[in-house]
N, C-alpha and C. Protein backbone atom coordinates (compact mmCIF):
# COMPACT_ATOMS: atom_id res chain seq x y z
N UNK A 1 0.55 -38.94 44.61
CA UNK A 1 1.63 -38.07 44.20
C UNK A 1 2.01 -37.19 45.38
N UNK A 2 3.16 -36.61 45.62
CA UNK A 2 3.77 -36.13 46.80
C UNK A 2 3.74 -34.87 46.19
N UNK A 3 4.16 -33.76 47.30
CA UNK A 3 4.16 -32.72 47.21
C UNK A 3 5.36 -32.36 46.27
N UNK A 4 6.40 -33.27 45.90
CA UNK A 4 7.87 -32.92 45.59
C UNK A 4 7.53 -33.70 44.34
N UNK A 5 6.40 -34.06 43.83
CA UNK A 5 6.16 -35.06 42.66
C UNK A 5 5.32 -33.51 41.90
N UNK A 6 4.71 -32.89 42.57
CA UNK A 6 3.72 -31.96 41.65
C UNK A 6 4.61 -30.40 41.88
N UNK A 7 5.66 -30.09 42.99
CA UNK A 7 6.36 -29.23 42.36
C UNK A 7 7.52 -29.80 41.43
N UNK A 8 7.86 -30.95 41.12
CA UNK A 8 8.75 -31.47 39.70
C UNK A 8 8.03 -31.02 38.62
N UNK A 9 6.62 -31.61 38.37
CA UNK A 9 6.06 -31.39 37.62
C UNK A 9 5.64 -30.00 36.82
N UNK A 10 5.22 -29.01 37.53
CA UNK A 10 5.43 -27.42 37.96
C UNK A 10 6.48 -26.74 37.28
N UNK A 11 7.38 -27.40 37.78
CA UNK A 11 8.82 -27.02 37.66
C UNK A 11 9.43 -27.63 36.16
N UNK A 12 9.04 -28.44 35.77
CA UNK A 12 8.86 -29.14 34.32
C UNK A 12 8.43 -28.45 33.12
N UNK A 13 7.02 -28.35 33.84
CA UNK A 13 6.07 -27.34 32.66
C UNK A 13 6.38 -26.26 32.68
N UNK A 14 6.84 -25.60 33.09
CA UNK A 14 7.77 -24.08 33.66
C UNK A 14 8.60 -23.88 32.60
N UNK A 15 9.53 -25.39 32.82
CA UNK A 15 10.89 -24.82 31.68
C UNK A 15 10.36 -25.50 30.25
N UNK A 16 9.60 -25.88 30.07
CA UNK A 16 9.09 -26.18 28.56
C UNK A 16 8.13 -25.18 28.07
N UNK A 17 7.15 -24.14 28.54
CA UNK A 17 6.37 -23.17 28.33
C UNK A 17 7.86 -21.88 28.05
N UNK A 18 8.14 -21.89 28.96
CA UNK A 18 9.84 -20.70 28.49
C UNK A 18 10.39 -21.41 27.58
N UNK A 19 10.93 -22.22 27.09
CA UNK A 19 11.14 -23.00 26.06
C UNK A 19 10.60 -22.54 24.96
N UNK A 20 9.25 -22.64 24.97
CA UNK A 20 8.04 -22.63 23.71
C UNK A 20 8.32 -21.33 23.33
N UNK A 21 8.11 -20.29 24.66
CA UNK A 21 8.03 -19.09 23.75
C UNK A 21 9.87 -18.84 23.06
N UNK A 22 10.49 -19.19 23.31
CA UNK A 22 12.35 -19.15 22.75
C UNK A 22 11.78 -19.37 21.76
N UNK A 23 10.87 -20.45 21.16
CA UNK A 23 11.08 -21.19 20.20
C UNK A 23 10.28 -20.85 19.23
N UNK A 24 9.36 -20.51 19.57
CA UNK A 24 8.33 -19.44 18.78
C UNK A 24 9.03 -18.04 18.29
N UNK A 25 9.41 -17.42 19.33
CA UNK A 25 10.47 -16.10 18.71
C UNK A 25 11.04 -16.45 17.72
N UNK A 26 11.86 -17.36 17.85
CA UNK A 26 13.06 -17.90 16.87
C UNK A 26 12.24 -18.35 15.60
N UNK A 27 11.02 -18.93 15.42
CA UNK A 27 10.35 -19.14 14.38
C UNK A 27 10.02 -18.63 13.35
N UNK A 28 9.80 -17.24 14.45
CA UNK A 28 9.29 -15.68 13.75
C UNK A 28 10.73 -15.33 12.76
N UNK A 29 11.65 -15.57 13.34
CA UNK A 29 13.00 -14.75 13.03
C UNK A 29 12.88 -14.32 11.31
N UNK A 30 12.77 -15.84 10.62
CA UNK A 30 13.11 -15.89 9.39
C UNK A 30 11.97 -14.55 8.70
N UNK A 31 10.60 -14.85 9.07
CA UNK A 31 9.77 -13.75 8.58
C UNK A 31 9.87 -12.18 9.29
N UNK A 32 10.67 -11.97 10.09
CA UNK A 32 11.38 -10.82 10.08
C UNK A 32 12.18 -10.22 9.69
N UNK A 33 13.64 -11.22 9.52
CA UNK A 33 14.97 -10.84 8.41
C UNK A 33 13.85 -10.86 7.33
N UNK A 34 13.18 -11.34 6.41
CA UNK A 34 12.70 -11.33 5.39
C UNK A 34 12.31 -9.35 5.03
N UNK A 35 11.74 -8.82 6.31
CA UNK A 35 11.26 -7.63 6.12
C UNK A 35 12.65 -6.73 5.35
N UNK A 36 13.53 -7.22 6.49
CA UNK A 36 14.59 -6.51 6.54
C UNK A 36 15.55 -6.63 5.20
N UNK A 37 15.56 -7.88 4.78
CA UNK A 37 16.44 -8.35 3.62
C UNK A 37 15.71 -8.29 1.76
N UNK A 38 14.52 -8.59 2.16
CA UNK A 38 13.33 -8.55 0.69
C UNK A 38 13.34 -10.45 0.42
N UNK A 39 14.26 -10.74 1.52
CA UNK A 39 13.75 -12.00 0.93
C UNK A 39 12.81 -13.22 1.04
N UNK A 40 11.88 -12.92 0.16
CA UNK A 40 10.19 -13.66 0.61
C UNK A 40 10.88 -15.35 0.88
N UNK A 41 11.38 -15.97 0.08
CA UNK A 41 12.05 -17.18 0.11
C UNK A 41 12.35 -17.85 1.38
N UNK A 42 13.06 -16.82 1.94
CA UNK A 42 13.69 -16.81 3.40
C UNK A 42 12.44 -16.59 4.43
N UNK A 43 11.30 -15.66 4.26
CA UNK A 43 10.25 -15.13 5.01
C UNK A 43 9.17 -16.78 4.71
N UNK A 44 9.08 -17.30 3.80
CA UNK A 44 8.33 -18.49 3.61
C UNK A 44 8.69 -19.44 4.54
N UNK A 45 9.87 -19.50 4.59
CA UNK A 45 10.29 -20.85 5.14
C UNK A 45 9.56 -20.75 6.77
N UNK A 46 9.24 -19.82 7.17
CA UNK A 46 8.43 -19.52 8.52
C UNK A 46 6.64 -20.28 8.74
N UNK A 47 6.66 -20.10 7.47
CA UNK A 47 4.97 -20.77 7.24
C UNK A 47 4.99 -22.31 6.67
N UNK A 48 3.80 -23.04 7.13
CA UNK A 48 3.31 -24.06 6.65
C UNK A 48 2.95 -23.92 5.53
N UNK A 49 2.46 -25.44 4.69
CA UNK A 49 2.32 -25.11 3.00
C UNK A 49 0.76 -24.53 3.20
N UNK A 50 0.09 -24.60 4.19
CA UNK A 50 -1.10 -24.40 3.99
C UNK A 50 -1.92 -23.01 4.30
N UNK A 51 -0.68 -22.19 4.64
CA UNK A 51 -0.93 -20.98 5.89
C UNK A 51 -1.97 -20.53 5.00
N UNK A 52 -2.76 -19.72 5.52
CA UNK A 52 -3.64 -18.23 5.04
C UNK A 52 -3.37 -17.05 5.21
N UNK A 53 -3.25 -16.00 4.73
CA UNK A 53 -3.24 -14.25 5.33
C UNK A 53 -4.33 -13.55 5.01
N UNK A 54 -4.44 -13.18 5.39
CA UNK A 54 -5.03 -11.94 5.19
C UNK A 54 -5.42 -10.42 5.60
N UNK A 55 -5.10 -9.19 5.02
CA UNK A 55 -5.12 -8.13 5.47
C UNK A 55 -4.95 -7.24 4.00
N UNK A 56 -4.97 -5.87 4.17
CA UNK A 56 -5.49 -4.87 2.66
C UNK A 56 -4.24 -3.89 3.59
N UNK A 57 -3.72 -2.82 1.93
CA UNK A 57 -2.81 -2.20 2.01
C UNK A 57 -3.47 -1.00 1.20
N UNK A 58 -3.43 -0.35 1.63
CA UNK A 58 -4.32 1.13 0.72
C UNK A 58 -5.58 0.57 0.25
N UNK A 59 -6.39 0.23 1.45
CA UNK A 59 -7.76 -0.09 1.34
C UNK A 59 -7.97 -1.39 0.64
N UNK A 60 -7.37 -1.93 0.20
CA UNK A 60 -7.16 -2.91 -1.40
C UNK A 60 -7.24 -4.44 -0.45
N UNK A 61 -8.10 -5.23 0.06
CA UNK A 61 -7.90 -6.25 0.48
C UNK A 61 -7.57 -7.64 0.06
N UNK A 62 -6.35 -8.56 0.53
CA UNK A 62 -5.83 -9.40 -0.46
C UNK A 62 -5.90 -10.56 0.78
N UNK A 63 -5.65 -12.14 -0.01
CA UNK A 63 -5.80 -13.08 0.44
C UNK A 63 -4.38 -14.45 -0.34
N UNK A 64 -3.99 -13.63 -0.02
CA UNK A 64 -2.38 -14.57 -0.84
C UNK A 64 -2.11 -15.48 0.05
N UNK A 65 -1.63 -16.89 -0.70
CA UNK A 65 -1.21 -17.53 0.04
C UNK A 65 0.53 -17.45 0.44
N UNK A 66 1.11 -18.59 1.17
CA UNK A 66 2.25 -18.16 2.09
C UNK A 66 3.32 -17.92 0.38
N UNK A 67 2.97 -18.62 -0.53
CA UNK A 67 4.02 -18.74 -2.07
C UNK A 67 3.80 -17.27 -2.65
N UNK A 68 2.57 -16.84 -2.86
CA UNK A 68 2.17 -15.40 -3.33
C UNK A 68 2.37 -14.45 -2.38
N UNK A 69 2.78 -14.51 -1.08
CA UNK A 69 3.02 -13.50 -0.15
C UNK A 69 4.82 -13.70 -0.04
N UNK A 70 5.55 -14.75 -0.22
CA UNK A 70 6.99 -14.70 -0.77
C UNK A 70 7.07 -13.68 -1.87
N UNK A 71 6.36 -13.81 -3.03
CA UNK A 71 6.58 -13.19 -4.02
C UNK A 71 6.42 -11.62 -3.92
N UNK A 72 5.47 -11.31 -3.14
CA UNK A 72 5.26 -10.28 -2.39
C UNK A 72 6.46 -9.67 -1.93
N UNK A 73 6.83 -10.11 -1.07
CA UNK A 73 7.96 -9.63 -0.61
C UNK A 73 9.43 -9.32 -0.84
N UNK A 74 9.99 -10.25 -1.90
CA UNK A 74 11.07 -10.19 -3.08
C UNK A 74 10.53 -8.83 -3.97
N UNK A 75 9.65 -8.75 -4.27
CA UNK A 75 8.87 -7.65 -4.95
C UNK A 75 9.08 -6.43 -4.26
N UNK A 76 8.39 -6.25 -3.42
CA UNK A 76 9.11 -4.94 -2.56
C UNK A 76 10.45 -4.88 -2.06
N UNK A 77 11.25 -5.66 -2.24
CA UNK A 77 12.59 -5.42 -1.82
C UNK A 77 12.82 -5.39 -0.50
N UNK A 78 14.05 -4.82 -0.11
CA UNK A 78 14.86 -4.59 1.33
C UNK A 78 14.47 -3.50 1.95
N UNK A 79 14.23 -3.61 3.12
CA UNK A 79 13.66 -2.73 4.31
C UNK A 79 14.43 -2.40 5.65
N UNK A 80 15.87 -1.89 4.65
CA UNK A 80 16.78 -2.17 5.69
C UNK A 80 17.03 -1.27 7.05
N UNK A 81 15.78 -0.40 6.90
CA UNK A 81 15.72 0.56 8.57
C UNK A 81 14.74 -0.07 9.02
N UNK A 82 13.85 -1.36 8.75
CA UNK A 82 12.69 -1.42 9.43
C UNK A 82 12.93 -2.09 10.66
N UNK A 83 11.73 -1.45 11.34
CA UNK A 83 12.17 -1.89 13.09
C UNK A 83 11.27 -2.82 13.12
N UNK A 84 11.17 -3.59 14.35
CA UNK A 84 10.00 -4.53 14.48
C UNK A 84 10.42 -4.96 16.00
N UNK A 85 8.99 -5.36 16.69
CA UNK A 85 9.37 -6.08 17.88
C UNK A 85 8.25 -7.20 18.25
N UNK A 86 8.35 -8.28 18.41
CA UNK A 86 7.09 -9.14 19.17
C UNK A 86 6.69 -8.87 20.14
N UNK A 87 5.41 -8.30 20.43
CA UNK A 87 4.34 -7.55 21.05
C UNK A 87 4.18 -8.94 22.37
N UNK A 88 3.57 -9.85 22.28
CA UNK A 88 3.51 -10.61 23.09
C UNK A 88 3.34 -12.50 22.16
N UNK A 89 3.30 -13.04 23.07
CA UNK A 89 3.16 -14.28 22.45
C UNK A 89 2.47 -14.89 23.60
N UNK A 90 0.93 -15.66 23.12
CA UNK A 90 0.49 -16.59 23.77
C UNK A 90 0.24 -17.99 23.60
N UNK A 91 0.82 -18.95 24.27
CA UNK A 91 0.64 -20.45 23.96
C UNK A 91 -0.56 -21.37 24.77
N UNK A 92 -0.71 -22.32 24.32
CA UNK A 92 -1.57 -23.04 25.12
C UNK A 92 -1.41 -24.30 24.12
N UNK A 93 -0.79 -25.52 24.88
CA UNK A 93 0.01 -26.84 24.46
C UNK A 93 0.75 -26.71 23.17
N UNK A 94 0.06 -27.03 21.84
CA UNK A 94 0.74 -27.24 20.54
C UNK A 94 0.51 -25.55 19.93
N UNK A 95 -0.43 -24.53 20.24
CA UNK A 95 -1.36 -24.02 19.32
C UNK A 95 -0.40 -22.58 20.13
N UNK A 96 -0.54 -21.57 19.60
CA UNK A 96 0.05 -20.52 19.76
C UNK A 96 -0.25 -19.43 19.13
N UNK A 97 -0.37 -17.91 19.76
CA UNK A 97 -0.67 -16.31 19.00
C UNK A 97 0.48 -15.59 19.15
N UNK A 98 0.79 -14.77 18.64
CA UNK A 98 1.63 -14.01 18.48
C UNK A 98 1.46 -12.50 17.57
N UNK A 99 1.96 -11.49 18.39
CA UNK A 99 1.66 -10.40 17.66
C UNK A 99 2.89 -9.84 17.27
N UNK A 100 3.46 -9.39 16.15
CA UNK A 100 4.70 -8.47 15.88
C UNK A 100 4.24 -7.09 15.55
N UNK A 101 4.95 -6.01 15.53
CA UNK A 101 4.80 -4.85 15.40
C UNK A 101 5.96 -4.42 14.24
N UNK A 102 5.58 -3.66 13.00
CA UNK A 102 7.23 -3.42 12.53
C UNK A 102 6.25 -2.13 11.97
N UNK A 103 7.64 -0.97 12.04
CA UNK A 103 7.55 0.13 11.44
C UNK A 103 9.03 0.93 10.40
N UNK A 104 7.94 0.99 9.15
CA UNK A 104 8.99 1.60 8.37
C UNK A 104 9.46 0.41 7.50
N UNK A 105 8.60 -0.86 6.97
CA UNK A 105 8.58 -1.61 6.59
C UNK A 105 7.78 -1.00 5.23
N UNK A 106 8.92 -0.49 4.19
CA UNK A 106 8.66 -0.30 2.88
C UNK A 106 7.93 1.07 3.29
N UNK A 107 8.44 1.53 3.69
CA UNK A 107 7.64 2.91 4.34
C UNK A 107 6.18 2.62 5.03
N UNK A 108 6.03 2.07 5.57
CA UNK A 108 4.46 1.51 5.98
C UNK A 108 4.83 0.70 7.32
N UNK A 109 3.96 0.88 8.44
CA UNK A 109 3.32 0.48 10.00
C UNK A 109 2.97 -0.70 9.48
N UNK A 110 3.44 -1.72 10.15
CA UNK A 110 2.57 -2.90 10.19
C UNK A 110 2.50 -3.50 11.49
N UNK A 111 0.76 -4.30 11.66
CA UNK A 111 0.84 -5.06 12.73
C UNK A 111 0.13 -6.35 12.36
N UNK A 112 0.97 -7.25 12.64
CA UNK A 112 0.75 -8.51 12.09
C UNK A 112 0.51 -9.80 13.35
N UNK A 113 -0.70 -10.25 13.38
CA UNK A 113 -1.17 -11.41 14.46
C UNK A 113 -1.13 -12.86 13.65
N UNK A 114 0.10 -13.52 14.34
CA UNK A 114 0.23 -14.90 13.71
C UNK A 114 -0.48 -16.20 14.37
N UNK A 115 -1.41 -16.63 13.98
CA UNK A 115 -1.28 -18.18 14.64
C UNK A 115 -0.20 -19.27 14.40
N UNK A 116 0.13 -20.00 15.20
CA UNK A 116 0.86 -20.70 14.84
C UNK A 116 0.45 -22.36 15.66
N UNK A 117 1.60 -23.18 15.00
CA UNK A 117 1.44 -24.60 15.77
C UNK A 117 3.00 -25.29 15.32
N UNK A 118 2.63 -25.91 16.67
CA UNK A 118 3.77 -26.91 16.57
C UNK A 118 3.52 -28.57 16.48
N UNK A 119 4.25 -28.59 15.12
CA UNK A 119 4.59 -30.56 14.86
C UNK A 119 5.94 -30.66 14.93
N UNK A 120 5.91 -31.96 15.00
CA UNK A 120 7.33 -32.83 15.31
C UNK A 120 8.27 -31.68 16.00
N UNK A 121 8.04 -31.14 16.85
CA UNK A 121 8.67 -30.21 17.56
C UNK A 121 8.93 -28.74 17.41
N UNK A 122 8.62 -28.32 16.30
CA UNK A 122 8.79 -27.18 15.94
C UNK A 122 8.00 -26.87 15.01
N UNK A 123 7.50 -25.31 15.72
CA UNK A 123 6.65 -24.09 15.41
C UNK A 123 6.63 -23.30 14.09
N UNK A 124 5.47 -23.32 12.97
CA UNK A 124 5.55 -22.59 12.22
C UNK A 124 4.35 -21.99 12.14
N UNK A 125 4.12 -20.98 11.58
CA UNK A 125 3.03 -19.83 11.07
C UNK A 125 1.82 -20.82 10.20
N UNK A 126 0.44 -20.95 10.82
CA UNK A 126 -0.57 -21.41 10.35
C UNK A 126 -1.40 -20.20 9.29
N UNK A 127 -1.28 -19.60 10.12
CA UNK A 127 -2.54 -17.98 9.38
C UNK A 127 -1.61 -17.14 9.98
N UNK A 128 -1.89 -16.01 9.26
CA UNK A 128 -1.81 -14.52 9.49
C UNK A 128 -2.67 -13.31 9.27
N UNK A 129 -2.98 -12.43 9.96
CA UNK A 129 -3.69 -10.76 9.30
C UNK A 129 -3.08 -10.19 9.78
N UNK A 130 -3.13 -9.06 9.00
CA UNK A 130 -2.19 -7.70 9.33
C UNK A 130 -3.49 -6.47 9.02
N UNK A 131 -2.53 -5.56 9.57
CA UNK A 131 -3.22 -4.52 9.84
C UNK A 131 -2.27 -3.22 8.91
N UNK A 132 -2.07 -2.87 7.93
CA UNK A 132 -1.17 -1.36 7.38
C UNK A 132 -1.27 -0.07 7.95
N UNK A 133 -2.34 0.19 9.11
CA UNK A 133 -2.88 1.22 9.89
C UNK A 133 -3.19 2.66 8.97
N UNK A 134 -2.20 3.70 8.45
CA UNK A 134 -2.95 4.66 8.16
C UNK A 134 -2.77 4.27 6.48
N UNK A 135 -2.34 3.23 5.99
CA UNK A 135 -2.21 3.52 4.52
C UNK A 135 -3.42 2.41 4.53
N UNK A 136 -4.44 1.79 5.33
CA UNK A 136 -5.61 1.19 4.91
C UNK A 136 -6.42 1.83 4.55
């Protein structure tokens, strides 16, 4: 292989890792409008059928899956000042972390660490925990 064969290559994996994370953001999207809108329906479509969560809200620790954490969220309604930003995102080939930050989500801090993975090309939410910070 030539020197102009392994910076192609370089230069390859470069724009598909920037890629990944576009594509991961964009994954997140739906379970963010969800904060913002109440709609769990819309926030589901972000997760696999198999995801897990888990994290406690006024001490109270729960383990809903991605259908009972929709319902969750239709339930509390619209969160239409809540802020949020993705903290960082780390990949490595198919498998991926991600942290979001949102505040003022139903009156409540949240920090939420997603795993995720990608099939047939695109990235959805495997597991989740969150953190409610002072209302735990």
């Amino acid at each position: 292989m030539s020197n102009t064969e392994t910076t192609e290559v370089t230069q390859a994996d470069e724009v598909q890792s920037f890629a990944d994370y576009e594509a991961i953001a964009t994954a997140l999207l739906p379970y963010i409008e969800a904060a913002k809108t109440g709609d769990g329906e819309l926030g589901r479509t972000a997760f696999y059928d198999h995801a897990h969560i888990m994290g406690s809200i006024g001490g109270e620790v729960s383990f809903p899956d991605a259908d009972a954490f929709a319902e969750n969220v239709t339930q509390t309604g619209a969160s239409p000042d809540v802020q949020s930003r993705i903290a960082w995102i780390d990949i490595s080939g198919p498998a991926a972390a991600a942290k979001v930050e949102f505040i003022n989500w139903a009156g409540l801090r949240f920090t939420d660490f997603f795993v995720l993975y990608k099939t047939d090309g695109q990235w959805k939410i495997s597991g989740k925990v969150y953190d409610s910070h002072s209302n735990n």
